[in-house]
Protein backbone atom coordinates (compact mmCIF):
# COMPACT_ATOMS: atom_id res chain seq x y z
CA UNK A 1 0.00 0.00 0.00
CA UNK A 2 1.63 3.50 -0.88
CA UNK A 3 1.48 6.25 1.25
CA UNK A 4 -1.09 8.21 -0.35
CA UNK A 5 -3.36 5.58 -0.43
CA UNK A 6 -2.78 4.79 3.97
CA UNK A 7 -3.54 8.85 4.22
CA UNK A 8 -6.68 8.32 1.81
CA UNK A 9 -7.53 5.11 4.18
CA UNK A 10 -6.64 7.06 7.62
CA UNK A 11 -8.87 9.92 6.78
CA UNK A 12 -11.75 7.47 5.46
CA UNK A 13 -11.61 6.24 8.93
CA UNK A 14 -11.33 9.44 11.00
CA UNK A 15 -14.25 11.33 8.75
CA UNK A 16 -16.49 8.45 9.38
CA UNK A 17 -18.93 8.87 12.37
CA UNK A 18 -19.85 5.50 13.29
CA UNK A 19 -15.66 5.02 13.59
CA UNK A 20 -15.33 8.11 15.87
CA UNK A 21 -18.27 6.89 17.66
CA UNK A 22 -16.72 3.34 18.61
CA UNK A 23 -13.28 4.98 19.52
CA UNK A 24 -15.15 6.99 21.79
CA UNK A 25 -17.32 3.98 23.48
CA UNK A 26 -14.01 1.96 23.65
CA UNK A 27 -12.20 4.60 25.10
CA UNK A 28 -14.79 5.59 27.59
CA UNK A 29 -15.31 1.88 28.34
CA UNK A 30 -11.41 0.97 29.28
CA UNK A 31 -11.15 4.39 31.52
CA UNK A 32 -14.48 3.47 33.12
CA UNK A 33 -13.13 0.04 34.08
CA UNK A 34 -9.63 1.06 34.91
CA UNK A 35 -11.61 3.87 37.27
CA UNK A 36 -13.86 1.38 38.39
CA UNK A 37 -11.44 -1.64 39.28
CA UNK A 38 -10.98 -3.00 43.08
CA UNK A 39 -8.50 -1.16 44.46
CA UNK A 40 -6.30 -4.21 45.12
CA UNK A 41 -6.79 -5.64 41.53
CA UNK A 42 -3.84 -3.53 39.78
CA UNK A 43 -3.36 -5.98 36.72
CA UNK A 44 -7.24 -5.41 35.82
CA UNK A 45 -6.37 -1.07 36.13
CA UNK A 46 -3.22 -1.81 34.57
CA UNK A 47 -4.55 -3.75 31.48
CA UNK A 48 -7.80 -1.30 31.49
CA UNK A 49 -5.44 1.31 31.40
CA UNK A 50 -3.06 -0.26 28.50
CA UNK A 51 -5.99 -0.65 26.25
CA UNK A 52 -7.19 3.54 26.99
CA UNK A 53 -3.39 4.16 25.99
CA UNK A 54 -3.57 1.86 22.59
CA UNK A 55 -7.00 3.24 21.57
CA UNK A 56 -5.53 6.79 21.94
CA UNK A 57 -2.40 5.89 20.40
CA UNK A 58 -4.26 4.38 17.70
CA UNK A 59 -5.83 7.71 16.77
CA UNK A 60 -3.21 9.24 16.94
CA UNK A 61 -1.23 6.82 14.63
CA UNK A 62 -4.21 8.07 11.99
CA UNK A 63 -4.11 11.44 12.35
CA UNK A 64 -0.68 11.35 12.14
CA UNK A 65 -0.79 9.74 8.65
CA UNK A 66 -3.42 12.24 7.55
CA UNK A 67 -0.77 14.72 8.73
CA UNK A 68 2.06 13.16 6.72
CA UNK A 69 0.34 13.34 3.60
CA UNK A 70 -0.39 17.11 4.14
CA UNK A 71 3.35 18.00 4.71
CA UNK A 72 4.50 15.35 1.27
CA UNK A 73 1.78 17.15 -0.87
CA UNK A 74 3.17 20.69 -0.16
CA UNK A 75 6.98 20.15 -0.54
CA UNK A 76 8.48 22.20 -3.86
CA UNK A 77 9.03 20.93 -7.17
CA UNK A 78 12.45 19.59 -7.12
């Protein structure tokens, strides 16, 4: 896959609703149960907590390809 067609597919993703939607249930979910955990069970906070961080870092692998393609499409004719 080339890199303007991952930007194409990374903005597909991030302009659809339903997408943005999920991330936000999943997201909302994990911090809920990390929040929520016994306070003696720290590998249920920790993992709840892990999967908050790798949603969010997912997103922010996206946007950063969405990014990327910006900056490539304005560089000057060499």
């Amino acid at each position: 896959m080339r890199s303007d067609e991952k930007s194409a597919a990374a903005r597909a993703l991030l302009d659809n609703p339903l997408f943005e939607r999920l991330m936000d249930e999943l997201e909302a979910a994990a911090i809920n149960g990390c929040v929520n955990a016994k306070l003696t069970d720290h590998e249920t906070r920790a993992a709840f907590a892990a999967e908050a961080r790798a949603i969010r870092n997912f997103r922010s692998k996206l946007k950063f390809l969405t990014e990327q393609a910006k900056v490539e499409g304005t560089g000057a004719p060499a």
